[in-house]
PDB file of N, CA and C in Angstrom:
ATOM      1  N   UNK A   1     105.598 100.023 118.960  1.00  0.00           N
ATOM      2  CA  UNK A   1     104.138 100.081 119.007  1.00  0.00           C
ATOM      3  C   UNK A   1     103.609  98.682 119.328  1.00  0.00           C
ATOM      4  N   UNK A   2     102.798  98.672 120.490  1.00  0.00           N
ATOM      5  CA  UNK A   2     102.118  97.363 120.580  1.00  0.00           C
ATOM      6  C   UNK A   2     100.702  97.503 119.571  1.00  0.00           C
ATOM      7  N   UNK A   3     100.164  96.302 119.709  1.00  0.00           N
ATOM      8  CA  UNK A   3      99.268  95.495 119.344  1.00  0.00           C
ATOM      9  C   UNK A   3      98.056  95.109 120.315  1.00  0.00           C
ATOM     10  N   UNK A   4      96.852  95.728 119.989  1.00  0.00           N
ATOM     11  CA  UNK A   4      95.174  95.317 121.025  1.00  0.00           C
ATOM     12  C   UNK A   4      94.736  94.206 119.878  1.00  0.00           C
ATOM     13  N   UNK A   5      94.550  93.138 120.406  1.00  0.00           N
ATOM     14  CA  UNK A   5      93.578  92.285 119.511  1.00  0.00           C
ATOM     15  C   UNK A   5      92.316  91.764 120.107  1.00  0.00           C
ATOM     16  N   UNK A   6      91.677  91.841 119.214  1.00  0.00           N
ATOM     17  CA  UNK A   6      89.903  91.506 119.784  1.00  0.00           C
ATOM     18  C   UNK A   6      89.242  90.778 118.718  1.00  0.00           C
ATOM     19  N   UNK A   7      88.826  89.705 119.602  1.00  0.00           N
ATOM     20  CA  UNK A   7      88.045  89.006 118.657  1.00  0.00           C
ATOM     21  C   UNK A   7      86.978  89.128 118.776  1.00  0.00           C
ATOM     22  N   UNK A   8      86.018  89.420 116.901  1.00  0.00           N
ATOM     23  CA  UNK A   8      84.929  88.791 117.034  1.00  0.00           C
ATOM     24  C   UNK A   8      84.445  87.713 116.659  1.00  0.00           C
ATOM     25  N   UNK A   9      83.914  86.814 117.338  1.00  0.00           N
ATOM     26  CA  UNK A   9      83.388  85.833 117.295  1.00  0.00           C
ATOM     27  C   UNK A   9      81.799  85.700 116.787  1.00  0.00           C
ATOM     28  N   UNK A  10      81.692  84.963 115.415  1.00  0.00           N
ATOM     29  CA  UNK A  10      80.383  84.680 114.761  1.00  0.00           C
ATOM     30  C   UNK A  10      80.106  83.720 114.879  1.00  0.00           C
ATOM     31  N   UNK A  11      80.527  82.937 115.631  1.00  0.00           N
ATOM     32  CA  UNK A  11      79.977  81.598 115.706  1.00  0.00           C
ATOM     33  C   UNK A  11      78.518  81.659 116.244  1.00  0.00           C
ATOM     34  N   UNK A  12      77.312  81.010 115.591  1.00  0.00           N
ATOM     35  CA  UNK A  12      75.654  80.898 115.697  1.00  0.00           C
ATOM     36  C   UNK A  12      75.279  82.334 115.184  1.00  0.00           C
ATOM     37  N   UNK A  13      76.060  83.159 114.296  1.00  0.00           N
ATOM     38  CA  UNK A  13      75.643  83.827 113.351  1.00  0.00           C
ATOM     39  C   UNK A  13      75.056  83.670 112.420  1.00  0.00           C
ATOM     40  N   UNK A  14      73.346  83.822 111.792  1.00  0.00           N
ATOM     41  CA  UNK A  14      72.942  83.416 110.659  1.00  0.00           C
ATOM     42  C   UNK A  14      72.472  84.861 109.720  1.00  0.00           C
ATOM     43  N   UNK A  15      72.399  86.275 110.618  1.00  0.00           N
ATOM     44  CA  UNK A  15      72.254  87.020 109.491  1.00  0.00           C
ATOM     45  C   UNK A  15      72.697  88.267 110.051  1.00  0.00           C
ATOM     46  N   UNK A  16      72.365  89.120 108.895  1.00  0.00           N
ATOM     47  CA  UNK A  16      73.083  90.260 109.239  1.00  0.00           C
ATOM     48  C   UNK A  16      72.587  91.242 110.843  1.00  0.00           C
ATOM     49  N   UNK A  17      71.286  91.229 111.184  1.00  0.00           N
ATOM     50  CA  UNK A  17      70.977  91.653 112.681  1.00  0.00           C
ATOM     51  C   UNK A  17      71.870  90.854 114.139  1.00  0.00           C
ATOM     52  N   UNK A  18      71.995  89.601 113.666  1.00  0.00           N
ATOM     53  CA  UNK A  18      73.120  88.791 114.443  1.00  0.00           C
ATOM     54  C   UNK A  18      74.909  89.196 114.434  1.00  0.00           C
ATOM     55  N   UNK A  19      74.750  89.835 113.466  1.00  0.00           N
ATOM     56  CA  UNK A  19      76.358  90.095 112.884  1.00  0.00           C
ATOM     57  C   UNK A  19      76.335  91.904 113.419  1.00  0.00           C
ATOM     58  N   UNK A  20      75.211  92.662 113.401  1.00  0.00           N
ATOM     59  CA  UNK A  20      75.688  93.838 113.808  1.00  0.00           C
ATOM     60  C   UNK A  20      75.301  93.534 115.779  1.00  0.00           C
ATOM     61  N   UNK A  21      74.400  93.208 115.824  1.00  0.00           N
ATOM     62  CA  UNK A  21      74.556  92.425 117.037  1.00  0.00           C
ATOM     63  C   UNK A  21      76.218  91.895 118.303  1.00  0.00           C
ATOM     64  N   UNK A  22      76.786  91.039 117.356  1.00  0.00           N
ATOM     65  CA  UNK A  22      78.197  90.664 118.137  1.00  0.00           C
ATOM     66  C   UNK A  22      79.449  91.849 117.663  1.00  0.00           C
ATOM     67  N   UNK A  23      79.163  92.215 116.933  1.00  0.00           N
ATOM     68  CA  UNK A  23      79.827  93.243 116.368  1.00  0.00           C
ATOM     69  C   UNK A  23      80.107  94.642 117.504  1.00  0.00           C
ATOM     70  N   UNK A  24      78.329  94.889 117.955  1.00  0.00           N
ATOM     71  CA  UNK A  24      78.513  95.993 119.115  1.00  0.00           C
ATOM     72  C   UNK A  24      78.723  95.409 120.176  1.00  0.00           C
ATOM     73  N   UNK A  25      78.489  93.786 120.723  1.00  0.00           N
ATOM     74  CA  UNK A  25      78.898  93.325 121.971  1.00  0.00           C
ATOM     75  C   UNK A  25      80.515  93.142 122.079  1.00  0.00           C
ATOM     76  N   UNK A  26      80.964  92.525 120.845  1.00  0.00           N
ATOM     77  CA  UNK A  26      82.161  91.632 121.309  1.00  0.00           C
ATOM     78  C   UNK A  26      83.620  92.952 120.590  1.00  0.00           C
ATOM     79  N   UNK A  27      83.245  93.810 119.799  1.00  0.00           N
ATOM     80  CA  UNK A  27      83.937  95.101 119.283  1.00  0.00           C
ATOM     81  C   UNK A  27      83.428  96.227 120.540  1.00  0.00           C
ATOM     82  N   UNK A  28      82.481  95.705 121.679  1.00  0.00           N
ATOM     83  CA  UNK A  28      82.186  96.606 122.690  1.00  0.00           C
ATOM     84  C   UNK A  28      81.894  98.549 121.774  1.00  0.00           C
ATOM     85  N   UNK A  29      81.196  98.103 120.878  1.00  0.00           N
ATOM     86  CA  UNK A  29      80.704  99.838 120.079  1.00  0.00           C
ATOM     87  C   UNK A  29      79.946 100.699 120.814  1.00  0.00           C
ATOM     88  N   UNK A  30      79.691 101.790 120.431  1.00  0.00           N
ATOM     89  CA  UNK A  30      79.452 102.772 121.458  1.00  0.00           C
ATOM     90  C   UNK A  30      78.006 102.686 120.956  1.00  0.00           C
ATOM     91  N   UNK A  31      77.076 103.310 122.004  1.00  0.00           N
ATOM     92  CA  UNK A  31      75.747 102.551 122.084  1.00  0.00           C
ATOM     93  C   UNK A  31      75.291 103.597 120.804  1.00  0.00           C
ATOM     94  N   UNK A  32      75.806 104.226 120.107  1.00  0.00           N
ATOM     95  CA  UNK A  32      75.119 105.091 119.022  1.00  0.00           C
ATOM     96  C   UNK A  32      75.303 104.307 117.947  1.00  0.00           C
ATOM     97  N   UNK A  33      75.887 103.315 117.721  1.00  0.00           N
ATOM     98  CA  UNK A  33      76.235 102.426 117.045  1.00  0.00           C
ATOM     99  C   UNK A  33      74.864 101.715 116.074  1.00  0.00           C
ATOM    100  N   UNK A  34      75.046 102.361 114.821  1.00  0.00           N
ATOM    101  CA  UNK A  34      73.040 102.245 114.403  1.00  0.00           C
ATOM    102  C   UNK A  34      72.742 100.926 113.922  1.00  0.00           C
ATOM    103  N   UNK A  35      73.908  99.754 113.480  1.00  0.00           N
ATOM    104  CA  UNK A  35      73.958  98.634 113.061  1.00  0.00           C
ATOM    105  C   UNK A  35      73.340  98.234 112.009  1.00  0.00           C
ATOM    106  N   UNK A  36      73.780  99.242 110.750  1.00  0.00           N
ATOM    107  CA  UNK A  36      73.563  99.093 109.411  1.00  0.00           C
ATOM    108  C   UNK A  36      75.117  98.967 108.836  1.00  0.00           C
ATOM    109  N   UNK A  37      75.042  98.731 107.607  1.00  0.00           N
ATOM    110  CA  UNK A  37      76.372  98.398 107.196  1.00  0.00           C
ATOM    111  C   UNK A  37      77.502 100.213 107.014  1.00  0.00           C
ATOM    112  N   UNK A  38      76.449 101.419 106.965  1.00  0.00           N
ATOM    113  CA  UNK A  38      76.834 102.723 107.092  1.00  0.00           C
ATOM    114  C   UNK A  38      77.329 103.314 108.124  1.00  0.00           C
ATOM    115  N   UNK A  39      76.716 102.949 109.479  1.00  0.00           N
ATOM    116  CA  UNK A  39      77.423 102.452 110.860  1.00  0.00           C
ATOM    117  C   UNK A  39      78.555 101.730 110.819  1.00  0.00           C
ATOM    118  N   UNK A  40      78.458 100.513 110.834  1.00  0.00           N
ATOM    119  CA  UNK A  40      79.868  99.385 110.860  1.00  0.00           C
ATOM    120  C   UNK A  40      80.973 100.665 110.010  1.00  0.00           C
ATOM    121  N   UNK A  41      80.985 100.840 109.266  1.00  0.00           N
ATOM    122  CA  UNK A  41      81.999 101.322 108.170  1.00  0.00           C
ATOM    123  C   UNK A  41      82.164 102.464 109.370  1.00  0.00           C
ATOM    124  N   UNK A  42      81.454 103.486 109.372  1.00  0.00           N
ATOM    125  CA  UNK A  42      81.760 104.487 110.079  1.00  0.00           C
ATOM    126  C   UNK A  42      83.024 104.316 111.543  1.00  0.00           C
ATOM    127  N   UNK A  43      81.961 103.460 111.943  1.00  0.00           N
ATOM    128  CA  UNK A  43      82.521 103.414 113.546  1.00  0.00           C
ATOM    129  C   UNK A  43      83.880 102.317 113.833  1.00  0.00           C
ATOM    130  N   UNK A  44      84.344 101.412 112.215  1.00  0.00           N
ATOM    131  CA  UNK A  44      85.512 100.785 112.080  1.00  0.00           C
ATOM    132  C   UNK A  44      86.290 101.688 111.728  1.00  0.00           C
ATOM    133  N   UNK A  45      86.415 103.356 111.154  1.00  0.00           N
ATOM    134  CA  UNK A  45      87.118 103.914 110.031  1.00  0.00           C
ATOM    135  C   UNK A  45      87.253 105.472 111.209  1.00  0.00           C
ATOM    136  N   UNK A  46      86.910 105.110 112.331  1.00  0.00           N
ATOM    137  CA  UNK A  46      86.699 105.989 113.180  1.00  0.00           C
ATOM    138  C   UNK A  46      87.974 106.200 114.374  1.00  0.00           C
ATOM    139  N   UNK A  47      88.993 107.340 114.040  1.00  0.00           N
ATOM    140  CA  UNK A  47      90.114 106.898 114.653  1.00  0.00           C
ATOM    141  C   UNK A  47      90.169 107.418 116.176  1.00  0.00           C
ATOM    142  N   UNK A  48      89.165 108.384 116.082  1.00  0.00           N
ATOM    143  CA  UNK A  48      88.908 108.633 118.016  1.00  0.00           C
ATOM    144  C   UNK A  48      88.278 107.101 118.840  1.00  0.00           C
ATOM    145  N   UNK A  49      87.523 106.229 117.952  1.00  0.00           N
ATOM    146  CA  UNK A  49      87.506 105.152 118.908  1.00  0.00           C
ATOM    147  C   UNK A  49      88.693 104.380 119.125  1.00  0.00           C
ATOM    148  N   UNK A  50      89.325 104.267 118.134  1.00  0.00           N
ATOM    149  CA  UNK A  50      90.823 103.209 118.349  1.00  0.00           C
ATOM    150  C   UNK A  50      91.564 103.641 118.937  1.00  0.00           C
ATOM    151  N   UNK A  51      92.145 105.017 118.903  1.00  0.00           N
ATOM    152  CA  UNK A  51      93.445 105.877 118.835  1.00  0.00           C
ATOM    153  C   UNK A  51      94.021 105.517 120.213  1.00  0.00           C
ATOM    154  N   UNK A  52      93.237 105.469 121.694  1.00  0.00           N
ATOM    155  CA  UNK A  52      93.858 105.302 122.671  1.00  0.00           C
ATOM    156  C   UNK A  52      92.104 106.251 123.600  1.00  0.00           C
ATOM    157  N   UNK A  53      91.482 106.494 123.272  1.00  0.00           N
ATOM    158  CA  UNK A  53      90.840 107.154 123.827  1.00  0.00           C
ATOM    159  C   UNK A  53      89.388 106.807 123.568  1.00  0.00           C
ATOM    160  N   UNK A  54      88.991 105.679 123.058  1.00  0.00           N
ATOM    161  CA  UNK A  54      87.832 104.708 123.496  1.00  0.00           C
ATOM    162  C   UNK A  54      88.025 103.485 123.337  1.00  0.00           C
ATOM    163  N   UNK A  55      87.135 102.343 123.768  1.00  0.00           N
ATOM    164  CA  UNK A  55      87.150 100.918 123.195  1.00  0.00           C
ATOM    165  C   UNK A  55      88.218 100.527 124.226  1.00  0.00           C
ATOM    166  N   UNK A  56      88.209 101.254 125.264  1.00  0.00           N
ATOM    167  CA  UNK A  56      89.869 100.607 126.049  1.00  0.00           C
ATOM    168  C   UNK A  56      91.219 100.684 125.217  1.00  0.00           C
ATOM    169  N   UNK A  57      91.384 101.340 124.496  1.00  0.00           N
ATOM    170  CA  UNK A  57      92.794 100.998 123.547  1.00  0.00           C
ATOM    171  C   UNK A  57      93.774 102.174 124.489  1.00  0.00           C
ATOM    172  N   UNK A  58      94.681 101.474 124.808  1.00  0.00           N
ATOM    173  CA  UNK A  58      96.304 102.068 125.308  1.00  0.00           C
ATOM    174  C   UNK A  58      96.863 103.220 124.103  1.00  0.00           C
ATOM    175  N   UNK A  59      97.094 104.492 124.358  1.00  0.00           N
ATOM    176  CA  UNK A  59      97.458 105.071 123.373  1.00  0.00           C
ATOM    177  C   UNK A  59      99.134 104.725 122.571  1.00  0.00           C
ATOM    178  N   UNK A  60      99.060 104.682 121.819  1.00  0.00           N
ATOM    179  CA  UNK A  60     100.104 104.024 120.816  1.00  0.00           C
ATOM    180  C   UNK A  60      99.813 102.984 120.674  1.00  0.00           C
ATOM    181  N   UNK A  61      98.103 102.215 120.598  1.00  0.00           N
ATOM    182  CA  UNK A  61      98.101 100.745 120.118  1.00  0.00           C
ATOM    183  C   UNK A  61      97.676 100.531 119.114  1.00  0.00           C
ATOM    184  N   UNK A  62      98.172 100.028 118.072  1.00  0.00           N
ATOM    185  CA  UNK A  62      97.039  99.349 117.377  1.00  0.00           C
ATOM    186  C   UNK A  62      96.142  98.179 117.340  1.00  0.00           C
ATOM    187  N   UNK A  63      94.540  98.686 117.309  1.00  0.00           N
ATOM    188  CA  UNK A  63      93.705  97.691 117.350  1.00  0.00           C
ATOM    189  C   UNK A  63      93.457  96.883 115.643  1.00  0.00           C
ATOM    190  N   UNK A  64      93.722  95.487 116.614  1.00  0.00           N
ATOM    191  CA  UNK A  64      93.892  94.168 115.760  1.00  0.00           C
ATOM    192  C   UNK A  64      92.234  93.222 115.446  1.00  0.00           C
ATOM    193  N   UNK A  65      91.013  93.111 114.969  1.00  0.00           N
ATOM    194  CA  UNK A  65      90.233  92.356 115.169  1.00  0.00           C
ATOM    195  C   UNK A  65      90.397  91.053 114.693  1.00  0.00           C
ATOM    196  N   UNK A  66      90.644  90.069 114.836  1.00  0.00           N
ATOM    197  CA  UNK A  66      90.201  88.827 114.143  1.00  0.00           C
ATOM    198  C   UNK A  66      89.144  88.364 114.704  1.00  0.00           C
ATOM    199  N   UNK A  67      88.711  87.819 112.773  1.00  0.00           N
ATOM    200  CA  UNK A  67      87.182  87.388 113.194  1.00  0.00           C
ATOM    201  C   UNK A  67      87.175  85.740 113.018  1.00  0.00           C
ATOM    202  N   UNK A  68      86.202  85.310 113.838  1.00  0.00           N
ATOM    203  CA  UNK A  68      86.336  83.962 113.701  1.00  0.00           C
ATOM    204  C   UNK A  68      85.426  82.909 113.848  1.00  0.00           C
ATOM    205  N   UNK A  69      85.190  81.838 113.478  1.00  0.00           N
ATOM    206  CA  UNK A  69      83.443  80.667 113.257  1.00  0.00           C
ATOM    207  C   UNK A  69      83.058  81.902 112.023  1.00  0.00           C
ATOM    208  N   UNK A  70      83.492  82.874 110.723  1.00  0.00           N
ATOM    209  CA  UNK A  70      82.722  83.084 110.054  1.00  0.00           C
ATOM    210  C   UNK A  70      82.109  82.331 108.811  1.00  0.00           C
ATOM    211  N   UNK A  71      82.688  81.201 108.798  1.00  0.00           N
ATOM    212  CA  UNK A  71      82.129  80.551 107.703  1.00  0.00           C
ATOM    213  C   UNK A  71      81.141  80.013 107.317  1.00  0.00           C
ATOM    214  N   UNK A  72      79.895  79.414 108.658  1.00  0.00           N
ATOM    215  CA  UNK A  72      78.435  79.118 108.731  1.00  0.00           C
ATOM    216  C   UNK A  72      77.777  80.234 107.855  1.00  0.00           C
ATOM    217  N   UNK A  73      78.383  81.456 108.926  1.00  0.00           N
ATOM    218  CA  UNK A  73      77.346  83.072 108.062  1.00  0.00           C
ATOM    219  C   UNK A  73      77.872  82.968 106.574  1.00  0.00           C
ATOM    220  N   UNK A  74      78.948  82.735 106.201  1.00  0.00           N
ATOM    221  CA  UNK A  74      79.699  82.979 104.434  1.00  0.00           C
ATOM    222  C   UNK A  74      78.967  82.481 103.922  1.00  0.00           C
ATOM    223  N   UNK A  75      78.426  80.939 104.413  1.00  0.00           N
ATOM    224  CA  UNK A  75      77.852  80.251 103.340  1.00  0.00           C
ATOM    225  C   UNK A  75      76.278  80.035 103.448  1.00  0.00           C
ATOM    226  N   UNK A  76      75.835  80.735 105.109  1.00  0.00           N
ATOM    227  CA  UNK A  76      74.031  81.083 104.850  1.00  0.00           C
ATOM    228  C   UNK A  76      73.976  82.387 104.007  1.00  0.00           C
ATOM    229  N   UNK A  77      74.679  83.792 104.214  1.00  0.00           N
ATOM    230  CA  UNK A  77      74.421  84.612 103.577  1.00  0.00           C
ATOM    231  C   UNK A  77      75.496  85.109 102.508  1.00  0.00           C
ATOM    232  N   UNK A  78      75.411  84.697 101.648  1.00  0.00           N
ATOM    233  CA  UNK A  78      77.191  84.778 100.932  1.00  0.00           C
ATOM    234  C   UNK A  78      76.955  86.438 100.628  1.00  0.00           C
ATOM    235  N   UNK A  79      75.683  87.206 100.114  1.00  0.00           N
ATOM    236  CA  UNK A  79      75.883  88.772  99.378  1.00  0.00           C
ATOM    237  C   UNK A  79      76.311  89.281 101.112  1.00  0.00           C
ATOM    238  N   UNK A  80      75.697  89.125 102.134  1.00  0.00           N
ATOM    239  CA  UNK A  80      75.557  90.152 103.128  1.00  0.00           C
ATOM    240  C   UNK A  80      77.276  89.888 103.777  1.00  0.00           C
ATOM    241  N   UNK A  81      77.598  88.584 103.655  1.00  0.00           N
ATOM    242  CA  UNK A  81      78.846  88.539 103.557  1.00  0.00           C
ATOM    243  C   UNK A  81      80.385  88.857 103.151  1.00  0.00           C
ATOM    244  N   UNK A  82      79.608  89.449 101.803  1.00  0.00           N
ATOM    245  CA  UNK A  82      80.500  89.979 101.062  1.00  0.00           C
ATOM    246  C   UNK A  82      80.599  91.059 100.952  1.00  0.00           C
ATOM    247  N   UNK A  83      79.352  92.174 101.499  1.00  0.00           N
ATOM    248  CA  UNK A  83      79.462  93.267 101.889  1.00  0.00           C
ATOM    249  C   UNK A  83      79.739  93.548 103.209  1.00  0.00           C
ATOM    250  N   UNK A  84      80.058  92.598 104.125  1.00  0.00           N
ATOM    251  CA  UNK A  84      80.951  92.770 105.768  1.00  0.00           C
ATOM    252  C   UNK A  84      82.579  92.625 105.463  1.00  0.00           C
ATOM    253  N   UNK A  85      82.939  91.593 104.104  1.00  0.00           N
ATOM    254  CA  UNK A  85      84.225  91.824 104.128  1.00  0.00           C
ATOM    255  C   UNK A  85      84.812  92.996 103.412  1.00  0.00           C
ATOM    256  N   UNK A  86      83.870  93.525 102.573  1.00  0.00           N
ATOM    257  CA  UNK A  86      84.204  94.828 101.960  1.00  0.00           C
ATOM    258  C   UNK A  86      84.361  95.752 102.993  1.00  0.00           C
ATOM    259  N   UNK A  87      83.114  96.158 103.998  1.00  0.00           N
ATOM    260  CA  UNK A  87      83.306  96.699 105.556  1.00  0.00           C
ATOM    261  C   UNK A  87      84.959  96.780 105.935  1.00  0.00           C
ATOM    262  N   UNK A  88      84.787  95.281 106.229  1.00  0.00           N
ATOM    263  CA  UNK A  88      86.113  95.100 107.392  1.00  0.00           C
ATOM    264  C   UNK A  88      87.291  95.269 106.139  1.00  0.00           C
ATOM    265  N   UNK A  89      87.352  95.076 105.412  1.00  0.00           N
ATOM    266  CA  UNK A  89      88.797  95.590 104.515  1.00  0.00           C
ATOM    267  C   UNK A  89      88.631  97.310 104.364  1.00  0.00           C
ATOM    268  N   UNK A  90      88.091  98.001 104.388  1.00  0.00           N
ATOM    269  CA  UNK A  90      87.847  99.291 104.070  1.00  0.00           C
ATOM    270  C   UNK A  90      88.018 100.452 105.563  1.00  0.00           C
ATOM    271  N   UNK A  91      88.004  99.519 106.459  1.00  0.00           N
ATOM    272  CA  UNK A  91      88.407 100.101 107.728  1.00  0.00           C
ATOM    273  C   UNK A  91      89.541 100.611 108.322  1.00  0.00           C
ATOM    274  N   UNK A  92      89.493 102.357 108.621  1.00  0.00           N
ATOM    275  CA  UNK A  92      90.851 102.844 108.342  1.00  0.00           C
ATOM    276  C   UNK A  92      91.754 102.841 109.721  1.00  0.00           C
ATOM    277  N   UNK A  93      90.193 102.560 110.881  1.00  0.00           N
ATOM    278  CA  UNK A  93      90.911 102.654 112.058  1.00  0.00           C
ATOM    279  C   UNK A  93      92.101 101.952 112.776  1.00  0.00           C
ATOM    280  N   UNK A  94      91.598 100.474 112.124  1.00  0.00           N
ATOM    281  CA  UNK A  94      91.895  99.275 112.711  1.00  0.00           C
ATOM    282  C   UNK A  94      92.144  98.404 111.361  1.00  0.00           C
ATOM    283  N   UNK A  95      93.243  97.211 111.944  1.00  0.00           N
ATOM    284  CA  UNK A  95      93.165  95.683 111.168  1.00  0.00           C
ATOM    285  C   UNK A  95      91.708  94.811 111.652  1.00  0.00           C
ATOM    286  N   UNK A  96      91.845  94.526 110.183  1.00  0.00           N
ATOM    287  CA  UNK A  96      90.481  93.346 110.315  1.00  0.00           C
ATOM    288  C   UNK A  96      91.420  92.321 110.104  1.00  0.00           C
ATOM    289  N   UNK A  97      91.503  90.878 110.636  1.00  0.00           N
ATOM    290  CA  UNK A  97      91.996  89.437 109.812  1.00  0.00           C
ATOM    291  C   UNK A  97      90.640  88.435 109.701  1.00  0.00           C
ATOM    292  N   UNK A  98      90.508  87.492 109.230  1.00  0.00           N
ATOM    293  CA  UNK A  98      89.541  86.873 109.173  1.00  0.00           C
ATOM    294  C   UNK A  98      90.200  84.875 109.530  1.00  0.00           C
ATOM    295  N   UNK A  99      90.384  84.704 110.745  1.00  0.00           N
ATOM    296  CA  UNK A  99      90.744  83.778 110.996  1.00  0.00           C
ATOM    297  C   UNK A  99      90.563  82.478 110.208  1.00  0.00           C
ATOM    298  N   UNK A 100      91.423  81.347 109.647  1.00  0.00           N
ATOM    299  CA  UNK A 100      91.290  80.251 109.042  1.00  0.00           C
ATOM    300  C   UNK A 100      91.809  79.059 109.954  1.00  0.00           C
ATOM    301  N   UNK A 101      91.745  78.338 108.966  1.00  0.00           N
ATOM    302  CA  UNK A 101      91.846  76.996 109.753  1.00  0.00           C
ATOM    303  C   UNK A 101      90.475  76.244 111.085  1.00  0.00           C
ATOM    304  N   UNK A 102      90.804  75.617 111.303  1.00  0.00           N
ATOM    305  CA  UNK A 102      89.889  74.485 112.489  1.00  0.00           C
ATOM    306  C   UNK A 102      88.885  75.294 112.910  1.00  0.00           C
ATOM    307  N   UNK A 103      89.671  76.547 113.605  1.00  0.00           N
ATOM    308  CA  UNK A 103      88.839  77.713 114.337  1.00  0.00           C
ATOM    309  C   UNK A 103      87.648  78.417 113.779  1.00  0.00           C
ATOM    310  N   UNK A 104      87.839  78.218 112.365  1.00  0.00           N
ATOM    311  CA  UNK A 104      87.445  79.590 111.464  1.00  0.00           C
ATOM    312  C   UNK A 104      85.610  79.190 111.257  1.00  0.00           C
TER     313      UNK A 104
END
């Protein structure tokens, strides 16, 4: 089994309309995509988008996100933050990682 990885990138993220924002650009979400945190969950936990048959994914891949520059947003919005990593850990479709180091 290969591996799709996609990054999203938060870098000049300061709140949560910015975060569902790069979320549907740079996760490329399908335009029904309502960009509340009930959305995000949905459409991460959603295995017809990953499976091979939206989002561009090759069938037999698994999609990989790492996210990355999130630490500006961690520390302007730490609650709305902490309910995106609850999001992205709770997502059945796909891996979330949350990139560290220099990058992060």
């Amino acid at each position: 089994m290969t591996a799709r990885v996609v990054t999203l990138d938060l870098d000049g993220v300061t709140d949560k309309a910015g975060l569902m924002d790069r979320c549907a650009r740079d996760l490329r979400l399908p335009d029904w995509f309502g960009r509340n945190w009930d959305a995000l969950a949905d459409v991460l936990s959603d295995p017809d988008l990953w499976s091979g048959d939206g989002v561009g994914v090759g069938v037999g891949e698994e999609t990989v996100v790492v996210v990355r520059h999130w630490n500006r947003y961690a520390e302007a919005r730490p609650q709305e933050w902490a309910t995106a990593r609850e999001v992205f850990s709770e997502a059945s479709a796909l891996t979330v990682a949350l990139a560290l180091g220099a990058s992060s």
